[in-house]
Every structure is written in structure tokens, then in C-alpha cells.
PDB file of N, CA and C in Angstrom:
ATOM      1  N   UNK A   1     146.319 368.450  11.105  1.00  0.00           N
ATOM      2  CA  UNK A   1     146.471 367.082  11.557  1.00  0.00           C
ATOM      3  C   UNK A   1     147.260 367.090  12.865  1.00  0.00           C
ATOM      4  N   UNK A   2     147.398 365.877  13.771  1.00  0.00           N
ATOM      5  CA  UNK A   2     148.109 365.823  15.069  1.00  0.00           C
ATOM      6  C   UNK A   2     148.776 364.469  14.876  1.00  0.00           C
ATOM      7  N   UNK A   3     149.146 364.460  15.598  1.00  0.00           N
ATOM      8  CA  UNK A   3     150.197 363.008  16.356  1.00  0.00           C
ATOM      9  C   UNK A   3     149.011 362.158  16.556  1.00  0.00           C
ATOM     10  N   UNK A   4     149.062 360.740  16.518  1.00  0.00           N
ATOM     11  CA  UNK A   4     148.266 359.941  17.058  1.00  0.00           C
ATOM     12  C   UNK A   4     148.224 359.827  18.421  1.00  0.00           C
ATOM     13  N   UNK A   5     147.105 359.627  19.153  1.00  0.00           N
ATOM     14  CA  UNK A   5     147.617 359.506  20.876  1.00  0.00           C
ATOM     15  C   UNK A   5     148.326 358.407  21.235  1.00  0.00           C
ATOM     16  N   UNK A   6     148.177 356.989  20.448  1.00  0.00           N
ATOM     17  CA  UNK A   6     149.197 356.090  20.816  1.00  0.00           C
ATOM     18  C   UNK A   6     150.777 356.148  20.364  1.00  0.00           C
ATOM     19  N   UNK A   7     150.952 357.014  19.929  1.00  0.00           N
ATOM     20  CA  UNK A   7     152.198 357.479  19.529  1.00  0.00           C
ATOM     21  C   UNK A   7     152.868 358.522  20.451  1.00  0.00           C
ATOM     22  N   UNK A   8     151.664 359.390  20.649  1.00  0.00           N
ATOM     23  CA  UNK A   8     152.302 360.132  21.971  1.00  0.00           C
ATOM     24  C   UNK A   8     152.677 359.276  23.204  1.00  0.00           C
ATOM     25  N   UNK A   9     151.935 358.259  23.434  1.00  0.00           N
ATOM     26  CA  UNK A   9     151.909 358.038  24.716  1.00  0.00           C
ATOM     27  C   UNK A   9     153.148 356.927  24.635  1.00  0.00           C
ATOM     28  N   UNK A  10     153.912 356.443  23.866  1.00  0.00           N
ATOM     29  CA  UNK A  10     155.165 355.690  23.802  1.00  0.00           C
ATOM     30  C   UNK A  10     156.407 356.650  23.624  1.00  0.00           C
ATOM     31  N   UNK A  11     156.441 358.657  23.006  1.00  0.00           N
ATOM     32  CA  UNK A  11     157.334 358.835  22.579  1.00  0.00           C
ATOM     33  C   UNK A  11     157.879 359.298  24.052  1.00  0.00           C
ATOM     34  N   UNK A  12     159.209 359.262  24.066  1.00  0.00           N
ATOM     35  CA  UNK A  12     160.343 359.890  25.222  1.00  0.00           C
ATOM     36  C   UNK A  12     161.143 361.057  24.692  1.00  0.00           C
ATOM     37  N   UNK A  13     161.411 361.946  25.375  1.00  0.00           N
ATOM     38  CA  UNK A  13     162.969 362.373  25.090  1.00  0.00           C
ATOM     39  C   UNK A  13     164.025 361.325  24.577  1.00  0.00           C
ATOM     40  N   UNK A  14     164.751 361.604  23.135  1.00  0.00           N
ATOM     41  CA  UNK A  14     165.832 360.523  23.495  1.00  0.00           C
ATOM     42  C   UNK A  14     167.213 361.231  23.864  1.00  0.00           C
ATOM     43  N   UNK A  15     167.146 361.825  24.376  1.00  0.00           N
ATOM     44  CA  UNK A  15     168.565 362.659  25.739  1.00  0.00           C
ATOM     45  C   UNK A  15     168.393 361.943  26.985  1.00  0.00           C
ATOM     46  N   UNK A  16     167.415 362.703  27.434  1.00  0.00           N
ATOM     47  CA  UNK A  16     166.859 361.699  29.070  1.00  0.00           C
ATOM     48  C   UNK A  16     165.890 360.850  29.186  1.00  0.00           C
ATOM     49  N   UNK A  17     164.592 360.361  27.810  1.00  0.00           N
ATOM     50  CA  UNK A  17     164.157 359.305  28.584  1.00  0.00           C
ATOM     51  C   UNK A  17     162.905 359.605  28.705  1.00  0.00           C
ATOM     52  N   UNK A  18     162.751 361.004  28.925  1.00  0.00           N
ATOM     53  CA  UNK A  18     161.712 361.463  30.111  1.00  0.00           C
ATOM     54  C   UNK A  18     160.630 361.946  29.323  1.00  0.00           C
ATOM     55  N   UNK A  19     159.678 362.262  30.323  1.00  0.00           N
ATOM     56  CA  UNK A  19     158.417 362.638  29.273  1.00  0.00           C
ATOM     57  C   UNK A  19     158.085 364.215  28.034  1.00  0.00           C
ATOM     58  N   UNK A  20     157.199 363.965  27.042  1.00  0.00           N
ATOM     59  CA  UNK A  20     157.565 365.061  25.913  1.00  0.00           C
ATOM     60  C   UNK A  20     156.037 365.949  26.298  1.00  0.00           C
ATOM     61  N   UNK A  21     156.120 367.323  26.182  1.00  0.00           N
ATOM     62  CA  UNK A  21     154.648 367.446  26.218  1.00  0.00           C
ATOM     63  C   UNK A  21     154.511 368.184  24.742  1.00  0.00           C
ATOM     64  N   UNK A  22     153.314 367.542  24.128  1.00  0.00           N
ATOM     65  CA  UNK A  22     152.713 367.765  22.810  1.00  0.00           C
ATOM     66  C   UNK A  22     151.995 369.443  23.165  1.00  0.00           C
ATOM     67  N   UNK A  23     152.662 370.361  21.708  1.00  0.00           N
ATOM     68  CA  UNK A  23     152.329 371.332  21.648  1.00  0.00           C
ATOM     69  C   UNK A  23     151.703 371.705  20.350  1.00  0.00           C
ATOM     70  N   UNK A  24     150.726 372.184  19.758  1.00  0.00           N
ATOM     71  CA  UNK A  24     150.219 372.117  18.299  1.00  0.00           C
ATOM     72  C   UNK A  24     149.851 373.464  18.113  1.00  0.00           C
ATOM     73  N   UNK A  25     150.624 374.921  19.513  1.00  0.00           N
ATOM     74  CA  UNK A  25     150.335 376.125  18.747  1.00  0.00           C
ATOM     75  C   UNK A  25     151.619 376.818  19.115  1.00  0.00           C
ATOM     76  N   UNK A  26     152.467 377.782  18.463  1.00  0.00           N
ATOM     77  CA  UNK A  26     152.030 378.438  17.136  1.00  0.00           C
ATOM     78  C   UNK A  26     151.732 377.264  15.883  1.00  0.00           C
ATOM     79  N   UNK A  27     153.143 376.274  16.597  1.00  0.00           N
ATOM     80  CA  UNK A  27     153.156 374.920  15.388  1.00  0.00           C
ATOM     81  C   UNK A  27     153.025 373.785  16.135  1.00  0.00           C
ATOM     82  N   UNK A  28     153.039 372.354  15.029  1.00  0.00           N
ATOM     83  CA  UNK A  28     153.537 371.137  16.341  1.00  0.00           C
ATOM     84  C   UNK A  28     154.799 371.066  16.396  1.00  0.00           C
ATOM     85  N   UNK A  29     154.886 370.888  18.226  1.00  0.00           N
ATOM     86  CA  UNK A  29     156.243 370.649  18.750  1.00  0.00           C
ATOM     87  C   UNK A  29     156.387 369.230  19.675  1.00  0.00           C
ATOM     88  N   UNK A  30     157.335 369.040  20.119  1.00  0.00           N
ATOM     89  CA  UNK A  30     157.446 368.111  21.567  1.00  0.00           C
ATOM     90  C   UNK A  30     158.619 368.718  22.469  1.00  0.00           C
ATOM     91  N   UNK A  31     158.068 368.750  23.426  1.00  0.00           N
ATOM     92  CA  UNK A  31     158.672 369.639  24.352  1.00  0.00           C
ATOM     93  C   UNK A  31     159.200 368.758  25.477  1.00  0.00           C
ATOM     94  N   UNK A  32     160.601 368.937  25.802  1.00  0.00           N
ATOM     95  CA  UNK A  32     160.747 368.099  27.062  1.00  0.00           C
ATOM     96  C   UNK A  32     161.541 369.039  27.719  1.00  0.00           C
ATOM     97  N   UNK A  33     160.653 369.331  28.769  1.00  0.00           N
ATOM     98  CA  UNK A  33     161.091 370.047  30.276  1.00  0.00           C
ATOM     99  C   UNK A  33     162.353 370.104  30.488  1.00  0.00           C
ATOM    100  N   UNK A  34     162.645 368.878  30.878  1.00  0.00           N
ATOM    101  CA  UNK A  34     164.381 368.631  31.790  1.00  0.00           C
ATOM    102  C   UNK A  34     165.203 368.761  30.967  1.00  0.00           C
ATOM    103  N   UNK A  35     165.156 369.069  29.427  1.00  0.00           N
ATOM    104  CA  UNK A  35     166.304 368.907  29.048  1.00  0.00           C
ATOM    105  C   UNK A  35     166.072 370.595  28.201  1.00  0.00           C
ATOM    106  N   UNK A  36     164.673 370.870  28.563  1.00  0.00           N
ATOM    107  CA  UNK A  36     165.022 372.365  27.715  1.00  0.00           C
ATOM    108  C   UNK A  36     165.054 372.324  26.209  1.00  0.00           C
ATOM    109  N   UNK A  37     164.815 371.124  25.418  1.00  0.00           N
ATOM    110  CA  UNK A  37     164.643 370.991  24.226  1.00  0.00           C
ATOM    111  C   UNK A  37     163.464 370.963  23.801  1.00  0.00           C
ATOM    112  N   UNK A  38     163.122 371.493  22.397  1.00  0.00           N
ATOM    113  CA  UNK A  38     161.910 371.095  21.230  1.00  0.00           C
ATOM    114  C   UNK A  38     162.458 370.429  20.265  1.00  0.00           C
ATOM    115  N   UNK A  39     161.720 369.568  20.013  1.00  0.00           N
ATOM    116  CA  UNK A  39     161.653 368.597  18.854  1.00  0.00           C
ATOM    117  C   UNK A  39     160.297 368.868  17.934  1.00  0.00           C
ATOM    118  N   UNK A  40     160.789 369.054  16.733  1.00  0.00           N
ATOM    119  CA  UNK A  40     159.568 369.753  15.759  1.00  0.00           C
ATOM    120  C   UNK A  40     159.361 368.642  15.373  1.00  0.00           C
ATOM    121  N   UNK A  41     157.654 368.954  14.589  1.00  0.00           N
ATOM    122  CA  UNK A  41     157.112 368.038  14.362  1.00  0.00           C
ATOM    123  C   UNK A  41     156.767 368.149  12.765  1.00  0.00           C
ATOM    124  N   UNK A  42     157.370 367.464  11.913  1.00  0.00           N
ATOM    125  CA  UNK A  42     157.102 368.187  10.386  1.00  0.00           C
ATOM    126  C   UNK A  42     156.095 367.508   9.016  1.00  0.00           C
ATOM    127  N   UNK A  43     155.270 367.240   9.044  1.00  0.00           N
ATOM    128  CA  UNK A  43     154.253 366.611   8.248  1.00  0.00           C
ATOM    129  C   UNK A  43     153.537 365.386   9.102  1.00  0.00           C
ATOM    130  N   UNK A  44     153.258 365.410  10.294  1.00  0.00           N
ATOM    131  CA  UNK A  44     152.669 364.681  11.352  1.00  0.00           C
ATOM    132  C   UNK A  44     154.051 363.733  11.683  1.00  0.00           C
ATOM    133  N   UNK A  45     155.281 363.920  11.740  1.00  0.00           N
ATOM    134  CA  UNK A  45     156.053 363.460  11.490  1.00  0.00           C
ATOM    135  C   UNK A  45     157.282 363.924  12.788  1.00  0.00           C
ATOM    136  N   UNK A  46     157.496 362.860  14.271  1.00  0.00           N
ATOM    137  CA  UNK A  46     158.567 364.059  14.959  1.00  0.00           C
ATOM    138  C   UNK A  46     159.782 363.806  14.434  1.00  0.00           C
ATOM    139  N   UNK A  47     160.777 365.311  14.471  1.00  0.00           N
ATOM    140  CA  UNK A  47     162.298 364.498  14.147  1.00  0.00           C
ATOM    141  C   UNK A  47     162.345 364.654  15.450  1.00  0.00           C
ATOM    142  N   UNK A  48     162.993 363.699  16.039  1.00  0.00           N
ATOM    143  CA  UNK A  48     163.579 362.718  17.580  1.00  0.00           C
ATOM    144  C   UNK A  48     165.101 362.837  17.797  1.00  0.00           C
ATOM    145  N   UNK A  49     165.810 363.714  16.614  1.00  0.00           N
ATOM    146  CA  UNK A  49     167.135 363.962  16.607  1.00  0.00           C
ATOM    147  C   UNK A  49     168.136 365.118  17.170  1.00  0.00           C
ATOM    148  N   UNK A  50     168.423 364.604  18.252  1.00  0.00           N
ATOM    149  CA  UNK A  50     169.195 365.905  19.870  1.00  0.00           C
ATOM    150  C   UNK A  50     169.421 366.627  18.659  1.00  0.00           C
ATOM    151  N   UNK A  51     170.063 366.340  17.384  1.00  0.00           N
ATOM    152  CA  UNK A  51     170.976 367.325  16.960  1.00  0.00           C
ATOM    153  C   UNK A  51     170.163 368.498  16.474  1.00  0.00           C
ATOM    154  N   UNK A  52     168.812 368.187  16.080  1.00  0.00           N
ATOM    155  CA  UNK A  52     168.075 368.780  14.912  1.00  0.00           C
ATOM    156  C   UNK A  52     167.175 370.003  16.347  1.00  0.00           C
ATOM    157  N   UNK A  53     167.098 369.230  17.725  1.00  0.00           N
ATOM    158  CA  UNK A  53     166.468 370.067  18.526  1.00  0.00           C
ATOM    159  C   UNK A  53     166.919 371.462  19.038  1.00  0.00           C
ATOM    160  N   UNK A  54     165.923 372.231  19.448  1.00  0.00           N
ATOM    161  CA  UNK A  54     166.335 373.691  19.326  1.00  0.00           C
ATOM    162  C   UNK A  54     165.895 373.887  21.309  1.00  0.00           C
ATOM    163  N   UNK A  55     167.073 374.640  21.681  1.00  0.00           N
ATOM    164  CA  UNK A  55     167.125 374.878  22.798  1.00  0.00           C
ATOM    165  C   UNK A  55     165.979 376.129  23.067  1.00  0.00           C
ATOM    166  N   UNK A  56     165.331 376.171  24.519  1.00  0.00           N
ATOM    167  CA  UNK A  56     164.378 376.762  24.948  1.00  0.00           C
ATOM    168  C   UNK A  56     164.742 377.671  26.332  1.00  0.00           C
TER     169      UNK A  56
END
């Protein structure tokens, strides 16, 4: 399964704001550039939580 596209296209980083790019290999992720974070994605489900994100 994936993210819906209207769901992608509203989610942000919530650190900066800025845009996430959707990744679905090895797993799903959301990736945001500027801040060097992933945000996993766990039963079609993102956690959106700085704390829970894993540095890159």
C-alpha cells in the first residue's frame, strides 16, 4: 500500500515547513532534505514526530 497523493501533497516537514519526498524502497519513508530527517511511515500511516525521526 502507499500514502494517498492528496495526503502527500499537503504533508510538510514539521521542523521547517518544507517539502517531504515520498520514498517506498527499502521501506516507506518521508524524507526532508533541509533538515536531514526521515519520518517512517508505519501501516500507511506517517509518524510526523521530530522526536521519533531518524537522522540521515
Amino acid at each position: 500500500m502507499s500514502l494517498a497523493p492528496d495526503l502527500l501533497e499537503i504533508l510538510v516537514c514539521p521542523k521547517c515547513k518544507g517539502p517531504l519526498e515520498y520514498r517506498t524502497t527499502p521501506q516507506e519513508q518521508l524524507v526532508c532534505q533541509a533538515c536531514r530527517l526521515i519520518y517512517a511511515v508505519e501501516d500507511d500511516i506517517p509518524i510526523m514526530l521530530i522526536d521519533e525521526a531518524k537522522h540521515f
